[in-house]
N, C-alpha and C. Protein backbone atom coordinates (compact mmCIF):
# COMPACT_ATOMS: atom_id res chain seq x y z
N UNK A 1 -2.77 -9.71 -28.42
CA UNK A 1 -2.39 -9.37 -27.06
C UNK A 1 -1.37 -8.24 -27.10
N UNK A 2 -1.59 -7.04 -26.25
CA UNK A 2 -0.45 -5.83 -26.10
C UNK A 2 0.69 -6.54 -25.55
N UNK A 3 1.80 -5.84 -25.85
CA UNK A 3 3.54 -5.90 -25.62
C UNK A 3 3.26 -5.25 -23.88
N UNK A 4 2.34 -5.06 -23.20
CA UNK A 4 2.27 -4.43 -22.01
C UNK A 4 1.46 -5.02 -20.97
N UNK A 5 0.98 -6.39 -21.36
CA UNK A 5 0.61 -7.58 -21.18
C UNK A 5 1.68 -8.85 -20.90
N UNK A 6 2.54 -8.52 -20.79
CA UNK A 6 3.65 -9.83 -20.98
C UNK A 6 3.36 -11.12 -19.88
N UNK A 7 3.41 -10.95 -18.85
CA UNK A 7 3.00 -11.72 -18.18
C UNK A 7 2.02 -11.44 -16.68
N UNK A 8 0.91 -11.91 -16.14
CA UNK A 8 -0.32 -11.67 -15.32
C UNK A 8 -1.01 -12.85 -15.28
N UNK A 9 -0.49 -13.64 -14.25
CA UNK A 9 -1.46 -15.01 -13.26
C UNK A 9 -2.75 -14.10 -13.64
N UNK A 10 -3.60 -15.15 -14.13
CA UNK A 10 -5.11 -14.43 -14.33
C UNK A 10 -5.49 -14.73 -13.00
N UNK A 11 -6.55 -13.92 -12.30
CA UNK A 11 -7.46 -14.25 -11.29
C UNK A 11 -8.32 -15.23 -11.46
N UNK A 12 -8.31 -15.94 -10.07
CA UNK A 12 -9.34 -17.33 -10.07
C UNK A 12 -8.16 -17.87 -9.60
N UNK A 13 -9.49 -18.94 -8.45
CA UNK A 13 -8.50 -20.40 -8.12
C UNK A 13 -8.49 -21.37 -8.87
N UNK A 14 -7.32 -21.83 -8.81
CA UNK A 14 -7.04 -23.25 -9.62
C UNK A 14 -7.62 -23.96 -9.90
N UNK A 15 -8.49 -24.46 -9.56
CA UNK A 15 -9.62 -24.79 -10.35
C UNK A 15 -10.20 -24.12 -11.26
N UNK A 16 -10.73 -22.67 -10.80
CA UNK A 16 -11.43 -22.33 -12.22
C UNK A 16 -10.45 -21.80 -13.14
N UNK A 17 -8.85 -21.65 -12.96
CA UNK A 17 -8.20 -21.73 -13.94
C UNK A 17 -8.25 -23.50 -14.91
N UNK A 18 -8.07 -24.59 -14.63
CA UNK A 18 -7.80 -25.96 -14.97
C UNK A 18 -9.24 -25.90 -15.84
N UNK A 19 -10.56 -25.41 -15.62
CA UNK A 19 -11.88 -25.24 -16.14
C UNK A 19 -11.49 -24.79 -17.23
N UNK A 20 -11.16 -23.59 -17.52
CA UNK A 20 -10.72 -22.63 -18.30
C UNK A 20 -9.57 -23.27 -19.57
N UNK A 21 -8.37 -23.85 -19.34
CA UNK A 21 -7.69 -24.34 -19.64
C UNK A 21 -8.45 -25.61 -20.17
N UNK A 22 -9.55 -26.76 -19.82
CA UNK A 22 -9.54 -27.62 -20.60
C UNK A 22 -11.00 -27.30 -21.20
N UNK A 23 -11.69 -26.47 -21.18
CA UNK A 23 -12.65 -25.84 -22.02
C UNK A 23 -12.04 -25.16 -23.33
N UNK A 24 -10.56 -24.18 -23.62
CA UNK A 24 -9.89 -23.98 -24.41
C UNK A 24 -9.51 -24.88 -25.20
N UNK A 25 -8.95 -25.99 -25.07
CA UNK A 25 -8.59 -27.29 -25.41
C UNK A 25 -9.66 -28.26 -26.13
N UNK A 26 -11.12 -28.20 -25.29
CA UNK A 26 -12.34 -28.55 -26.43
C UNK A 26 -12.59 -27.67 -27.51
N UNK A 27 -12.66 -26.60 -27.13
CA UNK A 27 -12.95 -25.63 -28.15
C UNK A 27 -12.05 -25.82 -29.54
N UNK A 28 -10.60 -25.72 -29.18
CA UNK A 28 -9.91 -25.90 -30.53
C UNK A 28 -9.98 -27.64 -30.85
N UNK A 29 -10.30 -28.93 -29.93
CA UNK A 29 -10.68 -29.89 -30.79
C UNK A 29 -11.95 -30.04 -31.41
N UNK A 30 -12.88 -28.85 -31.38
CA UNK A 30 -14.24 -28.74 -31.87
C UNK A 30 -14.08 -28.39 -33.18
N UNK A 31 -12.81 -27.32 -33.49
CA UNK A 31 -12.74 -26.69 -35.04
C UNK A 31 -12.87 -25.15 -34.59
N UNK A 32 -12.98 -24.57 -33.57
CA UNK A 32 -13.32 -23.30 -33.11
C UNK A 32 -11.74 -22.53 -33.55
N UNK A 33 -12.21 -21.11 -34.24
CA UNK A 33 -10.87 -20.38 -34.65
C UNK A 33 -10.15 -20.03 -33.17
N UNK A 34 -8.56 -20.94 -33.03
CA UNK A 34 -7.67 -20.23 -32.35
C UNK A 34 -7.65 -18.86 -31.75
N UNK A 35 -7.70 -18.16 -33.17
CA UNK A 35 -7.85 -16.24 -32.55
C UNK A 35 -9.02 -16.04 -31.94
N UNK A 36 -9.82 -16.23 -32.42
CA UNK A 36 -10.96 -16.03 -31.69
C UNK A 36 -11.35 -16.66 -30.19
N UNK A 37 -11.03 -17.94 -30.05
CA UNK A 37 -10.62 -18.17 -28.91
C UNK A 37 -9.42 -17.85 -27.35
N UNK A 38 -8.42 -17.42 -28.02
CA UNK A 38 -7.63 -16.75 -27.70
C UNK A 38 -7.81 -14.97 -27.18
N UNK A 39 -8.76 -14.37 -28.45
CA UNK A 39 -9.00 -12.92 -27.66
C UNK A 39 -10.40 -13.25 -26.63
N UNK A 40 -11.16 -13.99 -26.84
CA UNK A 40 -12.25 -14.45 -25.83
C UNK A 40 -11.57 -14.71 -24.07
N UNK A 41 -10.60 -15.41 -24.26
CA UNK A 41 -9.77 -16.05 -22.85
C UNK A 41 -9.26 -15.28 -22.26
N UNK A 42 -8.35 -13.79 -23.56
CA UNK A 42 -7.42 -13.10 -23.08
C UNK A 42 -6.15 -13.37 -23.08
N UNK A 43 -5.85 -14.80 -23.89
CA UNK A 43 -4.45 -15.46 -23.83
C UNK A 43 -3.76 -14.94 -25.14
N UNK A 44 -2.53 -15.27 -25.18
CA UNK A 44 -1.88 -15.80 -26.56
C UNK A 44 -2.47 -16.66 -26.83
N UNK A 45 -2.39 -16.94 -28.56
CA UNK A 45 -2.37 -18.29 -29.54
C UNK A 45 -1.32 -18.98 -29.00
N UNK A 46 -0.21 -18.65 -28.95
CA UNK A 46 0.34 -19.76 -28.20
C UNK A 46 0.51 -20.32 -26.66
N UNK A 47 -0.61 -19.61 -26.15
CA UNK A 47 -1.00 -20.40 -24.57
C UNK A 47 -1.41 -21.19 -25.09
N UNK A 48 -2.33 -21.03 -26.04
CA UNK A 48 -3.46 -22.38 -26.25
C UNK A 48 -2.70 -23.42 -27.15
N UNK A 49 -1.47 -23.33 -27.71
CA UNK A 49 -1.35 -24.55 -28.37
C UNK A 49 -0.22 -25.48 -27.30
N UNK A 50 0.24 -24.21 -26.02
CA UNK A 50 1.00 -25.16 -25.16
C UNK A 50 0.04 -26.07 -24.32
N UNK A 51 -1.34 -25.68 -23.85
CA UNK A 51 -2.30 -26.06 -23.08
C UNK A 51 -2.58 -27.61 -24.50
N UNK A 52 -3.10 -27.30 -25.50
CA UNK A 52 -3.10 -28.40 -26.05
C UNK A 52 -1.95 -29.77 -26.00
N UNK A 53 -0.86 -28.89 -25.62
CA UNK A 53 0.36 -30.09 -25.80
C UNK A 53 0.01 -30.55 -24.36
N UNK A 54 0.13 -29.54 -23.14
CA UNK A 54 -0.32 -30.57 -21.78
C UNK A 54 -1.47 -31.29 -22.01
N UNK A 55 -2.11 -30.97 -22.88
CA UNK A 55 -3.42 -32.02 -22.89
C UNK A 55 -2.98 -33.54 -23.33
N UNK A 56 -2.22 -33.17 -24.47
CA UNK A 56 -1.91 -34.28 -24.98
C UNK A 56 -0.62 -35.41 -24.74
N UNK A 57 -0.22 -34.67 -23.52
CA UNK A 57 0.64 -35.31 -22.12
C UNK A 57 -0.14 -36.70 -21.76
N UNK A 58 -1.07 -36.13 -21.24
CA UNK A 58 -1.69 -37.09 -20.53
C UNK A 58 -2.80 -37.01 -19.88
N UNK A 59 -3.32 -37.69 -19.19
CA UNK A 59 -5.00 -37.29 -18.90
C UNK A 59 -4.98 -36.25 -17.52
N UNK A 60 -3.66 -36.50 -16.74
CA UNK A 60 -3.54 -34.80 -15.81
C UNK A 60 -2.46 -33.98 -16.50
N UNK A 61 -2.71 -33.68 -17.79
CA UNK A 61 -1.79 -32.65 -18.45
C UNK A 61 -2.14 -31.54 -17.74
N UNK A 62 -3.70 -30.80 -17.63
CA UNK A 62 -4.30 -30.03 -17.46
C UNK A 62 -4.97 -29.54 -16.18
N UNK A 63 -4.29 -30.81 -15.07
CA UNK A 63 -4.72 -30.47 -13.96
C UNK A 63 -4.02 -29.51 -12.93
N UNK A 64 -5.09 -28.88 -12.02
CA UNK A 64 -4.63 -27.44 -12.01
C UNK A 64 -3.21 -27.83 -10.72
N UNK A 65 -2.28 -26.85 -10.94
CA UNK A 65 -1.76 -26.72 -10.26
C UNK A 65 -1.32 -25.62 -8.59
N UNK A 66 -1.21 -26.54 -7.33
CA UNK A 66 -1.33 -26.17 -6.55
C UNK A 66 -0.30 -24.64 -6.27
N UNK A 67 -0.92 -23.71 -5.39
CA UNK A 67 -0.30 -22.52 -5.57
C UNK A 67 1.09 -22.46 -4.66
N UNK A 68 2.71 -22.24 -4.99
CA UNK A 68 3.06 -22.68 -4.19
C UNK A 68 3.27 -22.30 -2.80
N UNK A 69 4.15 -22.56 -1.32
CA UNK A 69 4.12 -22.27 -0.83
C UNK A 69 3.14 -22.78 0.63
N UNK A 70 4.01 -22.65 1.81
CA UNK A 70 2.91 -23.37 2.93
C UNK A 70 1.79 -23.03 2.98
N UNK A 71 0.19 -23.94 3.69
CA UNK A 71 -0.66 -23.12 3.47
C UNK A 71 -0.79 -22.42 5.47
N UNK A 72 -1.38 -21.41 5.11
CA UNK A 72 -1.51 -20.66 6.09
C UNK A 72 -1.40 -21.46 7.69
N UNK A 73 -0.53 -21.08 8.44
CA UNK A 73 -0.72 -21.71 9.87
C UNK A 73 -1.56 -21.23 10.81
N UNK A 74 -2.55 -20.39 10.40
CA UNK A 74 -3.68 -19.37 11.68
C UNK A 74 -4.56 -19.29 10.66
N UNK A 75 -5.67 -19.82 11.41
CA UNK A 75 -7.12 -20.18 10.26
C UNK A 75 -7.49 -18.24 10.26
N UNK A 76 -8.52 -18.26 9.44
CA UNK A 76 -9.32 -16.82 9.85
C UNK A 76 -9.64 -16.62 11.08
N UNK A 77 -10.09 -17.45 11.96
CA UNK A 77 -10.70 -17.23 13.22
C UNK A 77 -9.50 -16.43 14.13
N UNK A 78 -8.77 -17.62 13.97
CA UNK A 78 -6.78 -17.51 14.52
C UNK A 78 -6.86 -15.74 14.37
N UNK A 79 -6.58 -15.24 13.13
CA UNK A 79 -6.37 -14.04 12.36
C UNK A 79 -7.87 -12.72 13.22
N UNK A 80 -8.69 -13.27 13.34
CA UNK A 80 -9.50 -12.74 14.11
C UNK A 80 -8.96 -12.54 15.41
N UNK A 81 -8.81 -13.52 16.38
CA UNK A 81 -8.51 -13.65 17.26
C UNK A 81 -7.63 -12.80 18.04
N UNK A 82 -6.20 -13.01 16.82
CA UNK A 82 -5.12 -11.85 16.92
C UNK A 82 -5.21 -10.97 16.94
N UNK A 83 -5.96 -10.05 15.89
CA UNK A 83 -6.39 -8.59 16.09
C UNK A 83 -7.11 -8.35 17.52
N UNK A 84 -8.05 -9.36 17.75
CA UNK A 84 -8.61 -8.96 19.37
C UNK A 84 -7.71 -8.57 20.17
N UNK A 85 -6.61 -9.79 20.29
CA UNK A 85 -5.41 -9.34 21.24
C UNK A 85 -4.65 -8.37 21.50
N UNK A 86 -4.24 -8.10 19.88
CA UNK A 86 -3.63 -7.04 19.95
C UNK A 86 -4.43 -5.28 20.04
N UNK A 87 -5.42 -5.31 20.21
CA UNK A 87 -6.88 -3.94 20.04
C UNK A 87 -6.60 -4.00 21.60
N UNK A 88 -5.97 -5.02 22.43
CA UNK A 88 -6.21 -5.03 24.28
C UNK A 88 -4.93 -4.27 24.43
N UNK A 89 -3.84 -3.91 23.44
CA UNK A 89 -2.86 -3.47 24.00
C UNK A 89 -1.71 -4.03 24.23
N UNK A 90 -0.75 -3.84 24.23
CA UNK A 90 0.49 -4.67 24.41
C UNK A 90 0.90 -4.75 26.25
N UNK A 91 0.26 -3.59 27.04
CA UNK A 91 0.56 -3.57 28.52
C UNK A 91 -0.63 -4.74 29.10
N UNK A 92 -1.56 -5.40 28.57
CA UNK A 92 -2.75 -6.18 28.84
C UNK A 92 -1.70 -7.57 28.74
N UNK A 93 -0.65 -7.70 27.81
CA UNK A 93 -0.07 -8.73 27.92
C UNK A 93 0.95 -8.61 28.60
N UNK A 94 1.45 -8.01 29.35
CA UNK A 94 2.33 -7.41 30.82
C UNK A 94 3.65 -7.17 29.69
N UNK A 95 3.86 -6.02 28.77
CA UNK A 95 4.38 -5.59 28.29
C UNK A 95 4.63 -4.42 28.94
N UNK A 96 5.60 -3.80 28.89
CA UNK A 96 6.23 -2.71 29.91
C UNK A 96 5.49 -1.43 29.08
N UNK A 97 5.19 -1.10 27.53
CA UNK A 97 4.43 0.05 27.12
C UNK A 97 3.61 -0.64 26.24
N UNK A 98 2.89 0.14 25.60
CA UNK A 98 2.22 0.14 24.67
C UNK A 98 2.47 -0.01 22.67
N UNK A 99 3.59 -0.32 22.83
CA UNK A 99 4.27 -0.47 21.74
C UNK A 99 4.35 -2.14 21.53
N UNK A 100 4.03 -1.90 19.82
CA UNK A 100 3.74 -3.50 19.24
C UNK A 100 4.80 -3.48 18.88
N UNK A 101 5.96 -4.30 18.73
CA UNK A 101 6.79 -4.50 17.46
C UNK A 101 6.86 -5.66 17.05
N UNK A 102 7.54 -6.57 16.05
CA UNK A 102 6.98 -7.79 15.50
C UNK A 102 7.49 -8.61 15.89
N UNK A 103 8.43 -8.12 16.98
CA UNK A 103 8.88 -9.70 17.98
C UNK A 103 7.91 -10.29 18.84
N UNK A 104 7.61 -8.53 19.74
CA UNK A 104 6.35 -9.35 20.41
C UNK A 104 5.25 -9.77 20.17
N UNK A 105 4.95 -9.70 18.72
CA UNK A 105 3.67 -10.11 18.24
C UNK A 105 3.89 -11.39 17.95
N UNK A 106 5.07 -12.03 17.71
CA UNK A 106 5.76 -13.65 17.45
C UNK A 106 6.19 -13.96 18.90
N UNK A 107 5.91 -13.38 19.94
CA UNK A 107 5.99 -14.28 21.12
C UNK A 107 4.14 -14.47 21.97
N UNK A 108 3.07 -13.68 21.31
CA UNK A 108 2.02 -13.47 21.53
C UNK A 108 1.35 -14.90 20.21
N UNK A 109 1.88 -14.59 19.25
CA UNK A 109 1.16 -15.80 18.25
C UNK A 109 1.85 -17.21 19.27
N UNK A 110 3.23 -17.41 19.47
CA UNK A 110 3.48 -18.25 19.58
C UNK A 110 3.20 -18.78 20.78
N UNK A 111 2.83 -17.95 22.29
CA UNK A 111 1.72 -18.22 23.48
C UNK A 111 0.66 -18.46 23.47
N UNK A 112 -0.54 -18.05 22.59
CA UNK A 112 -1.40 -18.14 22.22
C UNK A 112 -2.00 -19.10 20.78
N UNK A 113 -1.20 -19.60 20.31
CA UNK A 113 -1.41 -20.13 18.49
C UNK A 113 -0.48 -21.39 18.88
N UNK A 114 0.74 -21.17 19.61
CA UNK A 114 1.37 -22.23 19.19
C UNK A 114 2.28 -22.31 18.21
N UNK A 115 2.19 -21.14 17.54
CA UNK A 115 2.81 -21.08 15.91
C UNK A 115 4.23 -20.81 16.06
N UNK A 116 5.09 -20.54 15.46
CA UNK A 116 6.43 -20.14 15.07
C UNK A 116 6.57 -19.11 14.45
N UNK A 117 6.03 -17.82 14.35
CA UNK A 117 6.53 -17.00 12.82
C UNK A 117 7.90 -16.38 13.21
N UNK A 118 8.20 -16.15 11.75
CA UNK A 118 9.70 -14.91 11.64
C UNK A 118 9.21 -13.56 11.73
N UNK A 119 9.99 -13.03 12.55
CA UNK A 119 9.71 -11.62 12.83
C UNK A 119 9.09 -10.63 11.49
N UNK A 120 9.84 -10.74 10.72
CA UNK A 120 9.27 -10.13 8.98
C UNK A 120 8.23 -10.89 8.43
N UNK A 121 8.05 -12.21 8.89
CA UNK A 121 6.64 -12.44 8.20
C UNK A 121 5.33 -11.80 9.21
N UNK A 122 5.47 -11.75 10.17
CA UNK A 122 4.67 -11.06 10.82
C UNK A 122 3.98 -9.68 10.75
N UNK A 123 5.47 -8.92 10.45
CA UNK A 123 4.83 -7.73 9.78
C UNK A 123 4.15 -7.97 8.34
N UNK A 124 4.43 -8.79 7.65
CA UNK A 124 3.63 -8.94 6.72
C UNK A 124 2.42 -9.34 6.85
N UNK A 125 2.47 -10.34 7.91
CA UNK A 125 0.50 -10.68 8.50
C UNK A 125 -0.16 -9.51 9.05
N UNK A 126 1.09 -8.41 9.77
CA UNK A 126 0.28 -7.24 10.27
C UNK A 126 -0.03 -6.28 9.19
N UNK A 127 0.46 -5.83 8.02
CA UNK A 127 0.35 -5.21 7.11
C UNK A 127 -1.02 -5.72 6.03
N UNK A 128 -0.35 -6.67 5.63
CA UNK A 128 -1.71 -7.10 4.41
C UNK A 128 -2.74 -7.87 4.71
N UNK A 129 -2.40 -8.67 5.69
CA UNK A 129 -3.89 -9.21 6.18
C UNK A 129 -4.97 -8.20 6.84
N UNK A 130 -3.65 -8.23 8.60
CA UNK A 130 -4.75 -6.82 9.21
C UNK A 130 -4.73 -6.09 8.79
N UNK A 131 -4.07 -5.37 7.97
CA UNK A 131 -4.07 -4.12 7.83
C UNK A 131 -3.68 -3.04 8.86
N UNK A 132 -3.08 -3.32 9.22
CA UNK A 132 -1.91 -2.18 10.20
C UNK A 132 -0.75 -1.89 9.70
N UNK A 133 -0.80 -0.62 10.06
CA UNK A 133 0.61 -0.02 9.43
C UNK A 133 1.25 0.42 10.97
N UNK A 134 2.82 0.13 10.14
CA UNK A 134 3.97 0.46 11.08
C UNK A 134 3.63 1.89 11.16
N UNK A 135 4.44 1.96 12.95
CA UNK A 135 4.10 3.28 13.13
C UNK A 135 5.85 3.33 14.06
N UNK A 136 6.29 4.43 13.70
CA UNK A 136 7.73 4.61 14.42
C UNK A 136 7.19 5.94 15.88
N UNK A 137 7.88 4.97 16.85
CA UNK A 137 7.64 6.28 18.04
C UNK A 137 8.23 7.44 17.83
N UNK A 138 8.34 8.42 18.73
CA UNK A 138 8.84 9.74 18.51
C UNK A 138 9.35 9.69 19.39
N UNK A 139 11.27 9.79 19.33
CA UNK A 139 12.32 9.94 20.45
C UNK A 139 12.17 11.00 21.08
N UNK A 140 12.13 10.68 22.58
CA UNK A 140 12.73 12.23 23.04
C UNK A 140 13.06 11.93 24.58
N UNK A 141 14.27 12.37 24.48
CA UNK A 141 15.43 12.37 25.45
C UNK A 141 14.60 12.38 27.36
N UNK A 142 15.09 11.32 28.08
CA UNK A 142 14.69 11.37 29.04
C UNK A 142 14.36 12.87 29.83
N UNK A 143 15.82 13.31 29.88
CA UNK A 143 16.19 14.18 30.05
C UNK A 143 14.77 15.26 29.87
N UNK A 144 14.14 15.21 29.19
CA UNK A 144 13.45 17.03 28.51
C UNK A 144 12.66 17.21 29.75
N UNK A 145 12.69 18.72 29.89
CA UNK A 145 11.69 19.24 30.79
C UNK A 145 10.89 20.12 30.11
N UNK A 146 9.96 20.00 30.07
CA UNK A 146 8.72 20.52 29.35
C UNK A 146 8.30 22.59 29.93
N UNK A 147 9.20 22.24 31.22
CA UNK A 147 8.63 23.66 32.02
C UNK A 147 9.61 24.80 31.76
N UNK A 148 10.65 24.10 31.30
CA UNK A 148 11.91 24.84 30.98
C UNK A 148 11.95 25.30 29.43
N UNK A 149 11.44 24.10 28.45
CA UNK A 149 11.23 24.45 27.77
C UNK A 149 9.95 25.67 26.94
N UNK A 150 9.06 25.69 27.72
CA UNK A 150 7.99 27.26 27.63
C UNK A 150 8.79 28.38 28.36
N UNK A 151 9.69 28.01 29.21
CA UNK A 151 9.80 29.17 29.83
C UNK A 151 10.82 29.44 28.64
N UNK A 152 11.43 29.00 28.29
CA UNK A 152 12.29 29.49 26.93
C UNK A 152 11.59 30.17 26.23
N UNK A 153 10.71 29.15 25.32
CA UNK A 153 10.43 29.62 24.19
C UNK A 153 9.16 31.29 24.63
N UNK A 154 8.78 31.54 25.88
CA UNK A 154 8.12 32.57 26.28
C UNK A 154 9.23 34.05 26.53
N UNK A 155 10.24 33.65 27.03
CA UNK A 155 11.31 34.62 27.74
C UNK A 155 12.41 34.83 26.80
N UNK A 156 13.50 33.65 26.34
CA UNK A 156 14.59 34.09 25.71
C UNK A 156 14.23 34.20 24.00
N UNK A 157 13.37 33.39 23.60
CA UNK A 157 13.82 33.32 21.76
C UNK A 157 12.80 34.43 21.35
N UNK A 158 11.62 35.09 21.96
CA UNK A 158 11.48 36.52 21.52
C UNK A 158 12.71 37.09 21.34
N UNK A 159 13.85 36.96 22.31
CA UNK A 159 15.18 38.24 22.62
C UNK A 159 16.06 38.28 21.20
N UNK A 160 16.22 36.56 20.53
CA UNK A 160 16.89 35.84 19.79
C UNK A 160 16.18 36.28 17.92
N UNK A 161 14.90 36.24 18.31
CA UNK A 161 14.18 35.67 17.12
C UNK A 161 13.97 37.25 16.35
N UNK A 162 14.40 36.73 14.63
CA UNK A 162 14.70 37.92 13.71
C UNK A 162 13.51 38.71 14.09
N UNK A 163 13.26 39.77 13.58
CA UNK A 163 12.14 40.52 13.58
C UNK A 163 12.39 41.28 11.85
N UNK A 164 10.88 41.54 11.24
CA UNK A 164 11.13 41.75 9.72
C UNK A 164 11.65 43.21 9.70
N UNK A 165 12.17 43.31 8.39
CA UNK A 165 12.91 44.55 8.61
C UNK A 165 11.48 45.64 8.40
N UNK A 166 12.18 47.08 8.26
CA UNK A 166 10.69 47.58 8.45
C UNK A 166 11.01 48.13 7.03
N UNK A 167 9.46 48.96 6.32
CA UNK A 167 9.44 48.96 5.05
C UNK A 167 9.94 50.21 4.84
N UNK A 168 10.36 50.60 3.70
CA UNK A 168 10.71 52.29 3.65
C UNK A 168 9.44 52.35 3.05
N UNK A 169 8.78 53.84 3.32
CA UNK A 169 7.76 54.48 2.52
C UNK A 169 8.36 55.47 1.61
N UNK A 170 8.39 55.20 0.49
CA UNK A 170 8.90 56.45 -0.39
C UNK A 170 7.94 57.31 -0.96
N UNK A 171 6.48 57.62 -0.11
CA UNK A 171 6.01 58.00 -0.90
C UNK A 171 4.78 57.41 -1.88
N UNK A 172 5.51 56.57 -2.47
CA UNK A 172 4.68 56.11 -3.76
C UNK A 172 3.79 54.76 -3.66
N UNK A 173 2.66 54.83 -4.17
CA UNK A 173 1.87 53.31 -4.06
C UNK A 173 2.69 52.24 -4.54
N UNK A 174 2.22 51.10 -3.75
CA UNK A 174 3.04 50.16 -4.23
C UNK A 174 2.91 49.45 -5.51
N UNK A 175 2.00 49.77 -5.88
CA UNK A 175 1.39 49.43 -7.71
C UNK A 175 0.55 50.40 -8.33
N UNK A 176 1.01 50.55 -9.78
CA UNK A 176 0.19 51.27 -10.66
C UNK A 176 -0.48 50.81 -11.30
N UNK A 177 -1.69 50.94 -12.12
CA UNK A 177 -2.20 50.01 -13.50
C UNK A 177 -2.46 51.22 -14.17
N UNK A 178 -1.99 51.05 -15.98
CA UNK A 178 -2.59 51.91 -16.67
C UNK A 178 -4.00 51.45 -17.28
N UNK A 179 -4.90 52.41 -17.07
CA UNK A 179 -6.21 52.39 -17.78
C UNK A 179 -5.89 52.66 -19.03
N UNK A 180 -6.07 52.36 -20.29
CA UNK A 180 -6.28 53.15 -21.67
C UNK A 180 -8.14 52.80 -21.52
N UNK A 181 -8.49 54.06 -22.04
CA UNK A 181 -9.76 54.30 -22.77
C UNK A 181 -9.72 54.91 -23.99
N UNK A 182 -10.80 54.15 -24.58
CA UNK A 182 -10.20 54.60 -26.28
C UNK A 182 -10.64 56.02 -26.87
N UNK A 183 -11.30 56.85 -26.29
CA UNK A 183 -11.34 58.28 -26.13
C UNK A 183 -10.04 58.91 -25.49
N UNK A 184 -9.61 58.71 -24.79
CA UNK A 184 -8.48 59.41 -23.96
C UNK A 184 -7.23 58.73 -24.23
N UNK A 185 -6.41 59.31 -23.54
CA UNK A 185 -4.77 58.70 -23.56
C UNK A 185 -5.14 57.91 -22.03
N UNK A 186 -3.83 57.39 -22.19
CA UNK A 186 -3.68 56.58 -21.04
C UNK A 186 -2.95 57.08 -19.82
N UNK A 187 -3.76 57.29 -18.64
CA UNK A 187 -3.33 57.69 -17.39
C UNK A 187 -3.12 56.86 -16.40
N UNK A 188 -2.11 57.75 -15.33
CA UNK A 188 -1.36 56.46 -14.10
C UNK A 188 -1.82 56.99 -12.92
N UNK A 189 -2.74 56.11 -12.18
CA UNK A 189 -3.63 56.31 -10.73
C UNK A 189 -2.84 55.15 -9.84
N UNK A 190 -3.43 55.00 -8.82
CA UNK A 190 -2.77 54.06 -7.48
C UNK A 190 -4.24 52.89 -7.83
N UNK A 191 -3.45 51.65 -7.34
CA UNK A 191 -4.53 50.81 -7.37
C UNK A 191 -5.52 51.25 -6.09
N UNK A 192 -6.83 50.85 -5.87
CA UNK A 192 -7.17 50.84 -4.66
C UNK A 192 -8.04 49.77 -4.30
């Protein structure tokens, strides 16, 4: 096993990890080589001789263990459901604009679901489940007038705004290249 491997929950549910784990465990009470079993699994040699010691715990040495953590309070359907709601808009739920943020999406689960969430786990249901990304509005001052502002940028910041300087002509092209040809010397023309 690589030094860049150190530790990685293999994929699979618990069960077909506990499969895995007491199929390893026959194998080495069969006589089957350790290493070879071991690069087959993907484990250390010494996963498999700790998996042997839970074996030899007891008859649920090896049984799989549950993942921790509550399990989900909004089935898929729930999770369906939500996205519907929220695709209607936040003014459909007599929200003053159109802006989601994750309070009101925890007063929408919790009208609708019943549920409780924390404001940050929510964005996390909106992020990795749905798949929505935060989006920050763009401030701008009650105040702005839009008519004032063209008439500016049409009338005064031409008056304001640098202009490039102008070039001197001295005369001379602005690049040379020498040709050598191997009959002749080498002469200086203008690119063109």
């Amino acid at each position: 096993m690589s030094a860049d491997n150190v530790y990685m929950r293999p994929h699979g549910t618990t069960e077909e990890l506990e499969r895995r784990r007491r199929r390893a465990v026959d194998l080495m009470n069969s006589g089957q080589s350790h290493t070879k079993i071991a690069e087959i699994l993907g484990v250390h040699r010494g996963t498999l001789y700790r998996w042997r010691n839970m074996a030899r715990s007891g008859p649920d040495g090896l049984n799989a263990i549950p993942a921790p953590g509550a399990p989900r309070e909004l089935s898929e359907a729930q999770l369906h459901e939500l996205e519907f709601l929220l695709g209607q808009g936040a003014k459909a739920h007599a929200w003053p604009n159109e802006l989601w943020t994750s309070k009101r999406v925890v007063a929408l689960i919790k009208q609708y679901f019943g549920v409780q969430y924390h404001d940050a786990h929510v964005r996390k249901i909106l992020k990795k489940i749905l798949h929505w990304s935060s989006q920050k509005p763009e401030c701008q001052a009650r105040e702005r007038d839009e008519i004032e502002i063209e008439r500016w940028k049409q009338e005064e910041f031409p008056l304001i705004k640098k202009s490039p300087r102008p070039r001197r002509n001295s005369g001379l092209p602005g690049r040379i290249r020498l040709h050598a040809q191997p009959d002749r010397e080498a002469d200086v023309c203008a690119v063109r």
